[in-house]
N, C-alpha and C. Protein backbone atom coordinates (compact mmCIF):
# COMPACT_ATOMS: atom_id res chain seq x y z
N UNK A 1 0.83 -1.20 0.00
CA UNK A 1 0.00 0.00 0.00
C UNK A 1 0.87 1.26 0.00
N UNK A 2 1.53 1.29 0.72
CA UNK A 2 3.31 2.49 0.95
C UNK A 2 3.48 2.42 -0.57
N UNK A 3 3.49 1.58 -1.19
CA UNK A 3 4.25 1.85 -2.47
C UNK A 3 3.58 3.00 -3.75
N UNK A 4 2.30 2.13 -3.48
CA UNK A 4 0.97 2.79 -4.20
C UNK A 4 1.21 4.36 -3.99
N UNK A 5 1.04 4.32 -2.92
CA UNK A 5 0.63 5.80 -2.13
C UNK A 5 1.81 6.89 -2.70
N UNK A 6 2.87 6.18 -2.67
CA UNK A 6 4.35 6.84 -3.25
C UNK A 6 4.25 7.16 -4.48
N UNK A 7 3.97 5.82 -5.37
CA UNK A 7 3.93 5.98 -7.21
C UNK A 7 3.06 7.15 -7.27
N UNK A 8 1.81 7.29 -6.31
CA UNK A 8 0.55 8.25 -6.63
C UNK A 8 1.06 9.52 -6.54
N UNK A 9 1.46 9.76 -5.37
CA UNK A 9 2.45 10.93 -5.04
C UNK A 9 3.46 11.39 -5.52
N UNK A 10 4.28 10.65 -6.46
CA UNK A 10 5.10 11.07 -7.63
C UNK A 10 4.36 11.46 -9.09
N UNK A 11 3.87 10.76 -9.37
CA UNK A 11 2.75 10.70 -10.32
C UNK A 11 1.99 12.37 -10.14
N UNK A 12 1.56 12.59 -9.16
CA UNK A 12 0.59 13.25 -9.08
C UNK A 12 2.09 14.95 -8.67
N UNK A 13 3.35 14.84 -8.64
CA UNK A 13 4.05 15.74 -8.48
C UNK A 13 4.14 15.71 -9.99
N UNK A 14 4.30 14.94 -10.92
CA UNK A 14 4.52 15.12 -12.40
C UNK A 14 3.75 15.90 -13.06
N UNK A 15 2.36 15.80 -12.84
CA UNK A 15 1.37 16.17 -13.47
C UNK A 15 1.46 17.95 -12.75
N UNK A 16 1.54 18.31 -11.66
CA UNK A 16 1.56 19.44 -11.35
C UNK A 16 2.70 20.19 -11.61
N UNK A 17 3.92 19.50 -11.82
CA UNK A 17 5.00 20.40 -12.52
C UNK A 17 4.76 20.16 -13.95
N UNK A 18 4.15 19.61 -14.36
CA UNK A 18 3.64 19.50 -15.97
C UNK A 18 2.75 20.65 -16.15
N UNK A 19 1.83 20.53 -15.29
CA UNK A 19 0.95 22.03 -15.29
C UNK A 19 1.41 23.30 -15.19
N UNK A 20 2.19 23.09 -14.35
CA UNK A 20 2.61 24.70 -14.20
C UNK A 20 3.79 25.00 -15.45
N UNK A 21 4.44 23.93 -15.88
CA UNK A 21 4.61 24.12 -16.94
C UNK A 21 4.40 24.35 -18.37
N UNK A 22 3.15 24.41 -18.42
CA UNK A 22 2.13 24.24 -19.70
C UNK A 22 1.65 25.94 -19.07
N UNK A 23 1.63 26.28 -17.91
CA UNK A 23 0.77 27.51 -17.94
C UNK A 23 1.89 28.87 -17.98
N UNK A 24 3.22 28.60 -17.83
CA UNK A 24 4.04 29.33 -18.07
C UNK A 24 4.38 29.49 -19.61
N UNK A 25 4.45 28.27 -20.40
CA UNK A 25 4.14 28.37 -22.00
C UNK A 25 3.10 29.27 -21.90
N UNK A 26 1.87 29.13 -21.64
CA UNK A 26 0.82 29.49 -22.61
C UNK A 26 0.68 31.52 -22.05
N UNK A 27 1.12 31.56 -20.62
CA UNK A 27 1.67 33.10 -20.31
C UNK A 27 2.75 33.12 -21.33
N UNK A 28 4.06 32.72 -21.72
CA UNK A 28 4.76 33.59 -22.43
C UNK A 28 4.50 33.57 -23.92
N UNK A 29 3.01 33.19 -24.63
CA UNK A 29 2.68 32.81 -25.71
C UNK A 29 1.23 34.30 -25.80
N UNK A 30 1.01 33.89 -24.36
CA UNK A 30 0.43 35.80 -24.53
C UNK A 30 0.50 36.72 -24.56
N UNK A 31 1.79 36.80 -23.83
CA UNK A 31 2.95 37.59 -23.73
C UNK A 31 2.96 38.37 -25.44
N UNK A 32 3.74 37.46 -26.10
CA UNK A 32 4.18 37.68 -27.16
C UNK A 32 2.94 37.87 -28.34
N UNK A 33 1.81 37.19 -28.15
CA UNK A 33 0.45 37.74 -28.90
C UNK A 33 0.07 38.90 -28.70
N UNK A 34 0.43 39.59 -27.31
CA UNK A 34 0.16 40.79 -27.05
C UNK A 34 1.00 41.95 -27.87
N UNK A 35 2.35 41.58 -27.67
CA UNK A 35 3.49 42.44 -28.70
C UNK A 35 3.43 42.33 -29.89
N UNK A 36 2.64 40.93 -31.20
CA UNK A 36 2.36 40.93 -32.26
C UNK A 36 1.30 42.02 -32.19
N UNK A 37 -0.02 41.74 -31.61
CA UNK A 37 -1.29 42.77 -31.96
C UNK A 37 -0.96 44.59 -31.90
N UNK A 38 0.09 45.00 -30.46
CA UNK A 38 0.31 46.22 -30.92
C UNK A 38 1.54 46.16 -31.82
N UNK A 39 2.43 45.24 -32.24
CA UNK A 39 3.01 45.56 -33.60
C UNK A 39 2.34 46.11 -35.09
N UNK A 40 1.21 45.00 -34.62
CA UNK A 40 0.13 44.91 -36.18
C UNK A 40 -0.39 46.38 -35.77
N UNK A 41 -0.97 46.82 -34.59
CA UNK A 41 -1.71 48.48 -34.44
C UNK A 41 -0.48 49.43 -34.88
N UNK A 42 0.76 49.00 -34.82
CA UNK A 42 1.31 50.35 -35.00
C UNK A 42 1.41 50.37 -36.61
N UNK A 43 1.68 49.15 -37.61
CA UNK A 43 1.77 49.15 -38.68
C UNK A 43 0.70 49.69 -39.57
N UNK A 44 -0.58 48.98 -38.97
CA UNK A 44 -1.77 49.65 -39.37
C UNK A 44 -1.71 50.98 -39.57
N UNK A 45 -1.24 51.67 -38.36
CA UNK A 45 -1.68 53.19 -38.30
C UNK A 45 -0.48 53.88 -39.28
N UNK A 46 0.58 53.01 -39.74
CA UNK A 46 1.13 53.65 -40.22
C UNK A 46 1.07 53.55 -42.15
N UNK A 47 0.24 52.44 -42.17
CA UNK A 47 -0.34 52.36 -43.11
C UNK A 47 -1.10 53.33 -43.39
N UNK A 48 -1.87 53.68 -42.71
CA UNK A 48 -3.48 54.51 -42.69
C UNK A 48 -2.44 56.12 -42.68
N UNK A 49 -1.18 56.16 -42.26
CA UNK A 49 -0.97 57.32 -42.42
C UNK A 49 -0.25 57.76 -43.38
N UNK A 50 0.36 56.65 -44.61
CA UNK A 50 0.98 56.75 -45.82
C UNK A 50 -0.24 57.06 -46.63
N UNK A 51 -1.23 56.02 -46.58
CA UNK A 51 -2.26 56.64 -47.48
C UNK A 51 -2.72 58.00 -47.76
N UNK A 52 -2.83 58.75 -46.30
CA UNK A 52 -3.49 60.05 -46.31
C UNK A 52 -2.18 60.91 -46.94
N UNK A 53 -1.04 60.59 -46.58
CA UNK A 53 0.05 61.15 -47.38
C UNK A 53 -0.25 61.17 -49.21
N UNK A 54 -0.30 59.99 -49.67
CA UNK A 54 0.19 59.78 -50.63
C UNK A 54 -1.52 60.55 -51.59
N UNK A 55 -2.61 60.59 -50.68
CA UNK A 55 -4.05 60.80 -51.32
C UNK A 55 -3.19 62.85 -51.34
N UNK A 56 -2.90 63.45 -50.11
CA UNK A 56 -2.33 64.77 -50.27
C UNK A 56 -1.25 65.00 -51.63
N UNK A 57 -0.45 64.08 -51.65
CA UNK A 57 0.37 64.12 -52.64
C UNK A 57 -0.31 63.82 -54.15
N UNK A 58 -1.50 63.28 -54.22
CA UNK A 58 -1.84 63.13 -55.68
C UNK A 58 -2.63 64.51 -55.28
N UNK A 59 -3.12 64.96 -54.89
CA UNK A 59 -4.38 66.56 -54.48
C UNK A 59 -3.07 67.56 -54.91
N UNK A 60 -2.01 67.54 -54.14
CA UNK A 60 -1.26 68.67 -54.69
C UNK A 60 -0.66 68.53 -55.92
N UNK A 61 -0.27 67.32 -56.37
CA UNK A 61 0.13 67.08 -58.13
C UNK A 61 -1.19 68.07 -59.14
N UNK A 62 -2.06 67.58 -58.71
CA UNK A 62 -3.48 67.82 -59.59
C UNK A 62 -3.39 69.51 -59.56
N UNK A 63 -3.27 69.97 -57.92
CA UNK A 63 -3.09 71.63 -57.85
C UNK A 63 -2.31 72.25 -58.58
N UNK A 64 -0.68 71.44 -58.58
CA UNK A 64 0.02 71.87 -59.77
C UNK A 64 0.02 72.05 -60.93
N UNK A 65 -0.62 71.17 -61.55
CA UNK A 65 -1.05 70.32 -62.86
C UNK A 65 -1.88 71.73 -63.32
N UNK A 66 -2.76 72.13 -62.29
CA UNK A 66 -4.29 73.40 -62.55
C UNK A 66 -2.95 74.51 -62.86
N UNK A 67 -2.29 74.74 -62.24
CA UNK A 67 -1.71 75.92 -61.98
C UNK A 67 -1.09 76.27 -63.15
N UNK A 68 -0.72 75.24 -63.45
CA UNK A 68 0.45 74.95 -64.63
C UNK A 68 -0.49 75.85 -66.10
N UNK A 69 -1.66 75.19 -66.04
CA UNK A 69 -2.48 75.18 -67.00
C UNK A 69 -2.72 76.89 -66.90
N UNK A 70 -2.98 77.24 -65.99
CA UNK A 70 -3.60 78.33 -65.57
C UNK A 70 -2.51 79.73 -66.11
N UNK A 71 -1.83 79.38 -65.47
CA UNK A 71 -0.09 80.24 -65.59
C UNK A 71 1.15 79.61 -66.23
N UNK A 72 0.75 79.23 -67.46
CA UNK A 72 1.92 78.30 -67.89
C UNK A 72 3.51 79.26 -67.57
N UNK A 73 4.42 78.44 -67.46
CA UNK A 73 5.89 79.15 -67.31
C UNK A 73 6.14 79.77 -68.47
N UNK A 74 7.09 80.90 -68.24
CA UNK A 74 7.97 81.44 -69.44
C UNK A 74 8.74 80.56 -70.26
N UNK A 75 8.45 80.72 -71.62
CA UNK A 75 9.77 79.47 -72.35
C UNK A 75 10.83 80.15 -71.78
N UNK A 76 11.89 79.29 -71.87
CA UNK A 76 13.06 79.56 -71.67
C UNK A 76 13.66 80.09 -72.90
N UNK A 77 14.49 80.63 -72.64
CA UNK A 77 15.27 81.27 -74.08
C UNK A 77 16.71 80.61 -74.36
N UNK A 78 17.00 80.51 -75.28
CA UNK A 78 18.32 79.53 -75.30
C UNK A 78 19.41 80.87 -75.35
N UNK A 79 20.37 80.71 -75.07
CA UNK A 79 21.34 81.57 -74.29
C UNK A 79 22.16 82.18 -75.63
N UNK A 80 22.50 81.34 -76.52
CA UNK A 80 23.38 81.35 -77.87
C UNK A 80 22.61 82.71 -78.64
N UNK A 81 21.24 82.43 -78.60
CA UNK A 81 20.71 83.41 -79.59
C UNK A 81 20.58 85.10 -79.46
C-alpha cells in the first residue's frame, strides 16, 4: 500500500509540474500575442498614415497640374541666340 501511495504521489508531483509548466508556456505565448497585436496596431496606423500622405500628394500634383495650365511658365530662351 506504501508503495501505491508513493507511485501516486510522484505521479501526481509530475502532473503538477507538468501544469505549471504548460501555464508558463501558454503566459509567455500571450505575452508575445500581445506584442504581435500592438506591432500589427502600429503598422496599421502607419499604413493609414501613408495613405493620407500619398491621397495629399496626388491633391497637390493635380493643384500643380491646374496651376500649370492656368499660368503656364515662361519658355526659356536659349542663351546662344
Amino acid at each position: 500500500m506504501e508503495r501505491h501511495v508513493s507511485s501516486y504521489r510522484i505521479h501526481l508531483n509530475v502532473c503538477f509540474l507538468e501544469t505549471r509548466r504548460t501555464e508558463l508556456v501558454k503566459d509567455s505565448l500571450f505575452f508575445l500575442s500581445q506584442e504581435v497585436a500592438d506591432d500589427i496596431l502600429y503598422i496599421q496606423s502607419q499604413n493609414q498614415g501613408l495613405q493620407v500622405q500619398t491621397q495629399n500628394q496626388r491633391a497637390l500634383m493635380a493643384e500643380i497640374a491646374n496651376l500649370l495650365v492656368c499660368f503656364p511658365p515662361p519658355l526659356l530662351l536659349d542663351s546662344t541666340d
